[in-house]
Protein backbone atom coordinates (compact mmCIF):
# COMPACT_ATOMS: atom_id res chain seq x y z
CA UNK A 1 -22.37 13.78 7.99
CA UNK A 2 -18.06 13.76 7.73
CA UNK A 3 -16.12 10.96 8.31
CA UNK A 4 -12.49 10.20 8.83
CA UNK A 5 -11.55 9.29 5.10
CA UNK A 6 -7.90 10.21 5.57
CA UNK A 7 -6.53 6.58 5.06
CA UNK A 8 -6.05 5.61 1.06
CA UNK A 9 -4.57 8.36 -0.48
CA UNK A 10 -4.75 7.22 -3.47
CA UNK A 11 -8.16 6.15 -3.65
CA UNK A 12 -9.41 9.35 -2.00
CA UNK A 13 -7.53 11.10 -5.33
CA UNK A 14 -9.56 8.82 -7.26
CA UNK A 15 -12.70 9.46 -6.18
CA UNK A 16 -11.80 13.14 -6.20
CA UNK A 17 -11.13 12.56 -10.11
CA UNK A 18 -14.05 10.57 -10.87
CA UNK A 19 -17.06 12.18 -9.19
CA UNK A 20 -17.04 14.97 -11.49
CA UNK A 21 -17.91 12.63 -14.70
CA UNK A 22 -20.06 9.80 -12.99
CA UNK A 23 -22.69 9.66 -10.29
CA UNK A 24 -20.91 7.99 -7.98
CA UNK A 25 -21.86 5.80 -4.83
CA UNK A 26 -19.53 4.49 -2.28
CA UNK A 27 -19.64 1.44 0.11
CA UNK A 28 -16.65 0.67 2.53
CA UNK A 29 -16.23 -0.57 6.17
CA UNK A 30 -16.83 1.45 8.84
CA UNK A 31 -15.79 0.52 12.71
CA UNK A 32 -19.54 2.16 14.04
CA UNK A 33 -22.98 2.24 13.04
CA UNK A 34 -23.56 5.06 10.71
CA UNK A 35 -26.64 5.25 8.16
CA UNK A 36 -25.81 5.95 4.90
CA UNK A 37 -25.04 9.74 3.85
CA UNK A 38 -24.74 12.19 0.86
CA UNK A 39 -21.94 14.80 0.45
CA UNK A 40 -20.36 16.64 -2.35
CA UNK A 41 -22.76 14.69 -4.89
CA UNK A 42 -21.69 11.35 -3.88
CA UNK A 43 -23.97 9.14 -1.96
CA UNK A 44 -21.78 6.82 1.15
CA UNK A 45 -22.76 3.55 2.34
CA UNK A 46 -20.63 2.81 5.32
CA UNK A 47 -20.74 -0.81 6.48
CA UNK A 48 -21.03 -2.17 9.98
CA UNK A 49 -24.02 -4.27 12.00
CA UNK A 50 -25.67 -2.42 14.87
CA UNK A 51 -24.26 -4.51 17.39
CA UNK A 52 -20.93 -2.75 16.23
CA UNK A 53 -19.60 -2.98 19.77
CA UNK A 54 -19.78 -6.86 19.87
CA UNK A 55 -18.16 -7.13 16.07
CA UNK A 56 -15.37 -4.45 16.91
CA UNK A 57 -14.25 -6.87 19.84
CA UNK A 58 -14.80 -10.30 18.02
CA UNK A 59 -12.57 -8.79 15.50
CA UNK A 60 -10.01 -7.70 17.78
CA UNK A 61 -9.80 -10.94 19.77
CA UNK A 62 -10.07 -13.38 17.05
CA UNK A 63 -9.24 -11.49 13.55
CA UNK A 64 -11.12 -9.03 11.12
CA UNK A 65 -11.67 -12.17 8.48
CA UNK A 66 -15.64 -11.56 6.91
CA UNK A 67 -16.56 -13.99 4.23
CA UNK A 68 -20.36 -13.71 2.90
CA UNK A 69 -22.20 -12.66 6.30
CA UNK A 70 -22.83 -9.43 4.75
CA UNK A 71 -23.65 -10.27 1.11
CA UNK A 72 -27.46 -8.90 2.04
CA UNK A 73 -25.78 -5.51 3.23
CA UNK A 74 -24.56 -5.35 -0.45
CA UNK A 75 -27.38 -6.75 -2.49
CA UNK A 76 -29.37 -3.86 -0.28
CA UNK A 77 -27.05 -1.08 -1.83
CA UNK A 78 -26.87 -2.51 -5.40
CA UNK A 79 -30.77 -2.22 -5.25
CA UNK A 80 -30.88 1.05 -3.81
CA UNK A 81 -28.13 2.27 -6.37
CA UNK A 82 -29.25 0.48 -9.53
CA UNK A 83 -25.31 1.02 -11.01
CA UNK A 84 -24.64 0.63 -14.23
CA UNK A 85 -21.07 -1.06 -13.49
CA UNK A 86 -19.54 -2.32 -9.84
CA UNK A 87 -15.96 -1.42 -8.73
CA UNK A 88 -14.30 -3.08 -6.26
CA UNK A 89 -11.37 -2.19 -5.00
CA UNK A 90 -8.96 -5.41 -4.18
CA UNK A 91 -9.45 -9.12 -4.88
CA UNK A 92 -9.02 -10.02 -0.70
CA UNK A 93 -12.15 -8.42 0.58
CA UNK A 94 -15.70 -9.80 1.31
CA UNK A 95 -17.14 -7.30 -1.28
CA UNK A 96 -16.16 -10.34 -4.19
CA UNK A 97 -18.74 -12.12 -2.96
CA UNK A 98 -21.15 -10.34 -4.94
CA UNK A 99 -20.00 -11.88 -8.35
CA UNK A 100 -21.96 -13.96 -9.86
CA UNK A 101 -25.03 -12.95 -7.16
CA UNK A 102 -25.59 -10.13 -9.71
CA UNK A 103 -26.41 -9.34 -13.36
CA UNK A 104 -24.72 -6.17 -12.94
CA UNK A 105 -21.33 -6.19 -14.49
CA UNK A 106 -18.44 -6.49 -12.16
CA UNK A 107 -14.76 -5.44 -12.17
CA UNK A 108 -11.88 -6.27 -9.36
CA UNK A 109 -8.99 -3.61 -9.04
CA UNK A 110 -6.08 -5.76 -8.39
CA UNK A 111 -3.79 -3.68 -5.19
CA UNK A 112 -1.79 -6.31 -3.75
CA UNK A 113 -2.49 -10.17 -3.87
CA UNK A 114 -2.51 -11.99 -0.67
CA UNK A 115 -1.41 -15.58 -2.36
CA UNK A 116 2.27 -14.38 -3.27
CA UNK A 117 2.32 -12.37 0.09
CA UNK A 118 1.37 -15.12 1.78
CA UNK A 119 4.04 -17.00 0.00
CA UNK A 120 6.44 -13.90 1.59
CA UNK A 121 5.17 -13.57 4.37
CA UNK A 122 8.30 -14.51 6.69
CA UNK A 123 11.05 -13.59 4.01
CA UNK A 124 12.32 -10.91 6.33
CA UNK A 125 10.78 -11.58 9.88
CA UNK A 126 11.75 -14.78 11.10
CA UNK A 127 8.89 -17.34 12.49
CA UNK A 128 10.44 -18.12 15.31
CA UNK A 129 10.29 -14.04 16.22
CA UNK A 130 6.75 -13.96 14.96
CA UNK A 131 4.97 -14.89 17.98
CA UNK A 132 6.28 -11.58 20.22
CA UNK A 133 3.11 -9.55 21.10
CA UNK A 134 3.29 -5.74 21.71
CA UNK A 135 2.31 -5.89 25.52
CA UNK A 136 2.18 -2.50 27.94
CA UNK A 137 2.56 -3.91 31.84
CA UNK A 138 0.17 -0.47 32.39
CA UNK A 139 -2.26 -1.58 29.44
CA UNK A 140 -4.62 -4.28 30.14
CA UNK A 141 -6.02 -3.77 26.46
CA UNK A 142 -3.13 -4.70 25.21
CA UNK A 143 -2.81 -8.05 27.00
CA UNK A 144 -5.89 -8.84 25.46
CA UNK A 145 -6.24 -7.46 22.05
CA UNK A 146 -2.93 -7.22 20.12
CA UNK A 147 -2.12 -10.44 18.69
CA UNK A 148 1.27 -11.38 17.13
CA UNK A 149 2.01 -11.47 13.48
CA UNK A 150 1.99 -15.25 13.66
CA UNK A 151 -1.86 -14.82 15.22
CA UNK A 152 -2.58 -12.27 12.02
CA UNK A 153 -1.20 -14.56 9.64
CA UNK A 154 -2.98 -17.58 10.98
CA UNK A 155 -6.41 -15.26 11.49
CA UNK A 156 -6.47 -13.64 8.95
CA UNK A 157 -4.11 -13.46 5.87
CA UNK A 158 -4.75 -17.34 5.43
CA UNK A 159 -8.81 -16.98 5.63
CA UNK A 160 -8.20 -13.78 2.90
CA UNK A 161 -6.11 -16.05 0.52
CA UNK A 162 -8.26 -18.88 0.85
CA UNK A 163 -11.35 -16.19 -0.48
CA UNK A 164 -9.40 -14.15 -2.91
CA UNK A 165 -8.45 -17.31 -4.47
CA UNK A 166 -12.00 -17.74 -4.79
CA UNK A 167 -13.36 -14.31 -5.94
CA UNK A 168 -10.30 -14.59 -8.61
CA UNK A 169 -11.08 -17.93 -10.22
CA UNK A 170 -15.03 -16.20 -10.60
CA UNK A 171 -13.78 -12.93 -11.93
CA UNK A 172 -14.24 -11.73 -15.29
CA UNK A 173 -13.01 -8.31 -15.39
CA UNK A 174 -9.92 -6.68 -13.50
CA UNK A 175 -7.85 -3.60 -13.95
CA UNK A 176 -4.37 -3.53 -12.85
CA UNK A 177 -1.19 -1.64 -13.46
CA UNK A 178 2.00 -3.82 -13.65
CA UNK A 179 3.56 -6.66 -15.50
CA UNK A 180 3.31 -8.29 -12.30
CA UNK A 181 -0.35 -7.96 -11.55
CA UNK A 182 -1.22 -8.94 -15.25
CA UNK A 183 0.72 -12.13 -15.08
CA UNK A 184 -0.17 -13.86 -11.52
CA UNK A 185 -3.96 -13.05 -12.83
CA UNK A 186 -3.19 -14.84 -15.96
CA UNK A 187 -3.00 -17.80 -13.56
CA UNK A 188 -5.31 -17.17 -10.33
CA UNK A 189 -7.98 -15.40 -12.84
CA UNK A 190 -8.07 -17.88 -16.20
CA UNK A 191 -11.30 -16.17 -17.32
CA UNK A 192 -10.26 -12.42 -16.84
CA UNK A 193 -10.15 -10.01 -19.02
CA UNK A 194 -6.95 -7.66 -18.72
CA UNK A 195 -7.39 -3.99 -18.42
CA UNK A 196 -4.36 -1.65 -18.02
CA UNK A 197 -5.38 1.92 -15.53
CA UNK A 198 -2.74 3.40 -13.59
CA UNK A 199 -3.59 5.40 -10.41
CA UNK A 200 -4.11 9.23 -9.20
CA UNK A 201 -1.93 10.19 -6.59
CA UNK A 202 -2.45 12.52 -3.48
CA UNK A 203 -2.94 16.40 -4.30
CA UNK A 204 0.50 17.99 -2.95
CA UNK A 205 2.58 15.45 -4.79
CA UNK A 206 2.10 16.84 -8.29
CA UNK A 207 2.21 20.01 -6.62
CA UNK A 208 6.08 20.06 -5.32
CA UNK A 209 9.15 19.50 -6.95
CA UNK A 210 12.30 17.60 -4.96
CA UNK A 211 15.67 20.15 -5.25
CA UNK A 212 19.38 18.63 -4.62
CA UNK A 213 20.75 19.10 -0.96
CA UNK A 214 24.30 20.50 -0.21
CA UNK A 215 24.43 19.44 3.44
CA UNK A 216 26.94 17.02 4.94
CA UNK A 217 24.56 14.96 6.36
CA UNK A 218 22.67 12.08 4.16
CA UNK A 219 19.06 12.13 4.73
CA UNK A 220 17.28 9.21 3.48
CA UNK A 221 13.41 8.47 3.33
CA UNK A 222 11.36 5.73 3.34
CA UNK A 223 7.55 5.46 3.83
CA UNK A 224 6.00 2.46 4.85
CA UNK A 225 3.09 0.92 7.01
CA UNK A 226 4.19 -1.27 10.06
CA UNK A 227 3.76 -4.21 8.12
CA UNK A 228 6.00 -7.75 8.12
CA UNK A 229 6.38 -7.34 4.73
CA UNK A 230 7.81 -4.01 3.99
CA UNK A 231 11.48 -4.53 4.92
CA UNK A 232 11.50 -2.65 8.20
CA UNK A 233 14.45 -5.23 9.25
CA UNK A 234 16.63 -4.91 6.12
CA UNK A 235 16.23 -0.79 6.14
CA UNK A 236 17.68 -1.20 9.82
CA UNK A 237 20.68 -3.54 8.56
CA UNK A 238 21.47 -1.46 5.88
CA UNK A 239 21.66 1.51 8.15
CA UNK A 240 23.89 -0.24 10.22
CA UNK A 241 25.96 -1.05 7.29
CA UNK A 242 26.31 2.44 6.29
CA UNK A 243 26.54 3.56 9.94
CA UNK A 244 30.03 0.91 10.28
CA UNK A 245 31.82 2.49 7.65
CA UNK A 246 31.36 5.85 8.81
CA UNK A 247 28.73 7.63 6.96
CA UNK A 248 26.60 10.26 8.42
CA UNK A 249 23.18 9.21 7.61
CA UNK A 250 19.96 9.83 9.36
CA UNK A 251 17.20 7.73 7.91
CA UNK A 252 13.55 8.66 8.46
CA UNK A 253 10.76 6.37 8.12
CA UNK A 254 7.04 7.43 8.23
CA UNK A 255 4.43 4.99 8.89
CA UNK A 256 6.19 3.58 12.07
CA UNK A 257 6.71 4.75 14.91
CA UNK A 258 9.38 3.47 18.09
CA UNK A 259 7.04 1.78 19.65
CA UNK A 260 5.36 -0.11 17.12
CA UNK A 261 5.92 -3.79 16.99
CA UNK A 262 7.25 -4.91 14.02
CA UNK A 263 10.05 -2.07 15.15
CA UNK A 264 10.58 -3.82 18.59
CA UNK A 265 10.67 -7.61 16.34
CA UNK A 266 13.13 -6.12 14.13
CA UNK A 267 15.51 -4.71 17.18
CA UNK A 268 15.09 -8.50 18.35
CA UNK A 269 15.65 -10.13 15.67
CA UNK A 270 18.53 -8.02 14.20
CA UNK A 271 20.43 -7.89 17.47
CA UNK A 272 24.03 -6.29 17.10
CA UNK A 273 23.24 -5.47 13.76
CA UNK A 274 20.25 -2.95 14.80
CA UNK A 275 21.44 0.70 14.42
CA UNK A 276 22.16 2.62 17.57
CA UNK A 277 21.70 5.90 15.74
CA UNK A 278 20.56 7.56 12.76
CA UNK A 279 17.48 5.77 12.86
CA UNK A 280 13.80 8.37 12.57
CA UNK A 281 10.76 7.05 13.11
CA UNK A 282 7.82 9.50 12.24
CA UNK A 283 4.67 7.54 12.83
CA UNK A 284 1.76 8.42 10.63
CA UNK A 285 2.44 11.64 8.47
CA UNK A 286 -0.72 14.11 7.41
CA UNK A 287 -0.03 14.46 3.21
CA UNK A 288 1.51 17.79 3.64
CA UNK A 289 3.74 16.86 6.68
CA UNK A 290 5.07 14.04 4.48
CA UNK A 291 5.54 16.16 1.18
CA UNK A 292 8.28 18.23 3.46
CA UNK A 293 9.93 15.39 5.13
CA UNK A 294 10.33 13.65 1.49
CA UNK A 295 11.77 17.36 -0.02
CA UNK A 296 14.06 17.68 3.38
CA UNK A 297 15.90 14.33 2.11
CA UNK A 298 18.57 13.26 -0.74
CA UNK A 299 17.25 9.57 -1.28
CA UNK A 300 14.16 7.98 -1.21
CA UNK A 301 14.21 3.99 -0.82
CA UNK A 302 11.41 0.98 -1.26
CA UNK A 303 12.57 -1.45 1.25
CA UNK A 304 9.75 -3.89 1.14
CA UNK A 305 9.74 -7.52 0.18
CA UNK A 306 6.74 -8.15 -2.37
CA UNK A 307 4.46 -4.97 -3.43
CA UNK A 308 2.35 -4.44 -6.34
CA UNK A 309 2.44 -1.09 -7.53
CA UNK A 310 4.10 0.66 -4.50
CA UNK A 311 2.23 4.38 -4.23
CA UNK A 312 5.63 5.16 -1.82
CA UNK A 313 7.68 5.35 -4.54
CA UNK A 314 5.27 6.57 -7.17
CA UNK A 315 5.17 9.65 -5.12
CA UNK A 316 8.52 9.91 -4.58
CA UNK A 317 9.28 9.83 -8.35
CA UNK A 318 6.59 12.55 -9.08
CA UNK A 319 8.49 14.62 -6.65
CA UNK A 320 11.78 14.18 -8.84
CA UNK A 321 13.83 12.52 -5.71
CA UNK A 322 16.33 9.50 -6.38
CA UNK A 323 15.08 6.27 -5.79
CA UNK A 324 16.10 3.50 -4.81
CA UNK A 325 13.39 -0.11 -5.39
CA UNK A 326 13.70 -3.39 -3.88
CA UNK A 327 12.83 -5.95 -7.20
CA UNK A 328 9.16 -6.22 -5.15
CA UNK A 329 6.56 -7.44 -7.61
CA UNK A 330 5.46 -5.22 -9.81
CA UNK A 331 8.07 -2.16 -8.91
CA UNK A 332 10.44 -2.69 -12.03
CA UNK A 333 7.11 -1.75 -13.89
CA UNK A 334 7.26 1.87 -12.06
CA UNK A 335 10.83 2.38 -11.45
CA UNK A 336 13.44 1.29 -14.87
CA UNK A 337 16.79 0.29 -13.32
CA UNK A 338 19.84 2.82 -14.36
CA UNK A 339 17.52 5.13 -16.02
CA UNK A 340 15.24 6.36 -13.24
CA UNK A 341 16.59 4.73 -10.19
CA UNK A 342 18.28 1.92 -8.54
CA UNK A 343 16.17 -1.67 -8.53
CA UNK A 344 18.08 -4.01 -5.80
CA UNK A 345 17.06 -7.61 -4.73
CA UNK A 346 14.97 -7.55 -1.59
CA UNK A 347 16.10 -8.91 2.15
CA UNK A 348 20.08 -7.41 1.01
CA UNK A 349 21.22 -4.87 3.18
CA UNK A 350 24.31 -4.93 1.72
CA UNK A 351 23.05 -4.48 -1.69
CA UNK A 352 20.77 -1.44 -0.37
CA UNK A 353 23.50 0.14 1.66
CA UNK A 354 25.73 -0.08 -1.65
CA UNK A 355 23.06 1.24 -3.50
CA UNK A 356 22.86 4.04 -1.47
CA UNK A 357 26.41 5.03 -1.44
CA UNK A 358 26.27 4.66 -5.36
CA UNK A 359 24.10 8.02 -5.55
CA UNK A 360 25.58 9.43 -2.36
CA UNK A 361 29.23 9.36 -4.11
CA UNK A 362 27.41 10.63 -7.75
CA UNK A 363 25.43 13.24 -6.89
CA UNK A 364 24.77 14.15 -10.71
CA UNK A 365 23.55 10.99 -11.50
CA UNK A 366 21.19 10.94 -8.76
CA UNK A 367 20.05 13.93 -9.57
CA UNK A 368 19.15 12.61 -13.82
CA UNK A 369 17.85 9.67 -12.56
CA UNK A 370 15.25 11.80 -9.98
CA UNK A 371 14.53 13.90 -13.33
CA UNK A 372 13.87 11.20 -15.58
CA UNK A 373 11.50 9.70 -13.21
CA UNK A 374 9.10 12.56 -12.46
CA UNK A 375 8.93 12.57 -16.23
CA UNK A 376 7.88 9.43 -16.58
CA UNK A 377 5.55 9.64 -13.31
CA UNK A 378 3.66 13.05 -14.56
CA UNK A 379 2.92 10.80 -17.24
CA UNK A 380 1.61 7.98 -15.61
CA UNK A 381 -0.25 9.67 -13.09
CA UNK A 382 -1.91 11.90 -15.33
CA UNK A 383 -4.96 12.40 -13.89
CA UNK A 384 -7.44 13.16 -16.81
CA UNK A 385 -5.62 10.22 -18.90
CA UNK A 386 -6.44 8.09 -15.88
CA UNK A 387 -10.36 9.18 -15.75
CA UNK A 388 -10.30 8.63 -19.52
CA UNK A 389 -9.02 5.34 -19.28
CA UNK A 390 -11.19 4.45 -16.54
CA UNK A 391 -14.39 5.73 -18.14
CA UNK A 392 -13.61 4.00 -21.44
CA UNK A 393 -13.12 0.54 -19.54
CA UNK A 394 -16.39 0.80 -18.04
CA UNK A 395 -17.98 1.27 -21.19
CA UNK A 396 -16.47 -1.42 -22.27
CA UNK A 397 -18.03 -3.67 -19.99
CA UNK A 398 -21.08 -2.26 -19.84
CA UNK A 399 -21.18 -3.03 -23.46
CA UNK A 400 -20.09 -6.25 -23.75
């Protein structure tokens, strides 16, 4: 049996790591009714009822929120497993329902944290834009099923805070990666214990090496997902700025595409200030397809508004490019400011546009600061440091 596992880079990398020193089972959400499978010596568990069709449209017209309807899915895998130690992979999903249901230890990997985004959620998108709905006259479907980001927020980032605030108040263990991570946890997660395990990135990544550009043209990158909170809106601004004072610039952005709908709230919102040209939108990028666009530009730049340890610019450090961060959470811990990169407060496109004109004018400092970061990120993403790590903290809870 082969499924679609092409989403989660990072996580794919991960299991790629890890399956080679554990015996490894996997449980995640599936959108059909599939029975569980073996391959490659790991043992699958995808999720979903068999009424699948019926959940699929609930989900569509009313939000994807689960809460503890499927804790018997999971108690059925942990029996049919018998783990030593449970992983689970963000503090938002149903899966933290499990703690405290089972003697087997338990440990949360913190990847974003939907109270502060919540608390972000319209830094950058307005409310009052937030209701538009991305509606085809010629698509019925869409009339029915795409909701705006105001229905999402209300549906379900509101219903995930509410039960991450929850699963973090009854965790005991979590592993996360930045100062930022370690100190909202400190608050939301009184009882945890703190471990530190960075993350594996994507194959071609540690495989290709960024080179300096002599074309006239600028070519900046940015990769994001079609998401309110990742700055789509300044990173138009900002090329608008540089676009006024008569830069040639062509930005690319994969992970949206021209007809995706936080692009068409942005054009809205933005008005005059949205860029008339210069502006590449790439969609969704296959790994290798994205390692060329990212080595075809001269900057790379985090636009969003809160992130936790942004694998976007973790990738684009291990490449050697220049970056450029938006102060987002826990990016200062990847990117140092002046030594590796630029760090710029979020939502300012004038600050980004400057920022980018900085390394555009200094060329040789750009080009130190791309060095010194793939340094520091061969480091951190280290893969058999990471396993290491990894293995050792399980022990340690097993253990204790």
């Amino acid at each position: 049996m082969k499924l679609d596992l092409t989403r989660g880079g990072w996580m794919i990398a991960l299991e790629k790591a890890v399956k080679e020193k554990v015996q490894l089972a996997v449980a995640f959400y599936y959108p059909k009714y599939v029975d569980s499978f073996e391959d490659k010596g790991v043992k699958y568990y995808p999720i979903c009822r068999k009424n699948w069709m019926y959940t699929f449209v609930r989900n569509k017209l009313f939000g994807d929120y689960i809460d503890k309807e499927d804790l018997s899915y999971y108690m059925d895998i942990i029996r049919d497993v018998q783990p030593d130690v449970i992983h689970i992979f963000g503090t938002e999903n149903p899966f933290g329902c499990i703690i405290g249901e089972t003697d087997i230890p338990v440990v949360v990997s913190i990847q974003g944290n939907y109270t502060v985004y919540n608390h972000k959620y319209f830094t950058g998108i307005k409310w009052k834009y937030a209701s538009f709905r991305n509606i085809s006259l010629t698509s019925p479907y869409t009339w029915i099923f795409n909701r705006s980001i105001r229905q999402r927020y209300r549906t379900s980032s509101v219903p995930k805070t509410v039960r991450e605030k929850r699963n973090l108040m009854n965790c005991v263990n979590i592993i996360g990666r930045t100062d930022w991570d370690r100190r909202i946890t400190s608050i939301l997660a009184p009882k945890r214990k703190y471990f530190h395990n960075d993350e594996a990135l994507r194959d071609s990544f540690y495989q290709n090496k960024w080179e300096r550009h002599d074309s006239k043209k600028l070519i900046v990158h940015t990769t994001q997902g079609a998401s309110v909170l990742k700055g789509i809106e300044t990173l138009c601004h900002a090329l608008n700025e540089l676009l006024k004072i008569g830069i040639d610039v062509e930005w690319r952005v994969a992970g949206v595409s021209a007809d995706a709908m936080i692009n068409k709230i942005a054009k809205k919102q933005l008005k005059n200030s949205y860029p008339t040209r210069g502006l590449v939108l790439l969609g969704n990028l296959r790994e290798n397809e994205l390692v060329k666009k990212m080595l075809e530009a001269d900057i790379y730049v985090l636009t969003s508004h809160i992130e936790n340890s942004p694998n976007s610019l973790c990738e684009a450090m291990i490449l050697g490019m220049p970056c450029i961060s938006t102060l987002a959470g826990g990016s200062s811990s990847m990117l140092k400011d002046k030594e590796e990169g630029l760090i710029i407060q979020d939502g300012d496109p004038w600050a980004m546009a400057g920022a980018i004109l900085e390394l555009y004018n200094d060329p040789e400092t750009a080009v130190r600061y791309g060095e010194k970061a793939r340094e520091r990120a061969l480091k951190r993403h280290n893969r058999e440091t990471i396993i290491s790590d990894l293995l050792e903290i399980y022990q340690t809870i097993i253990n204790k």
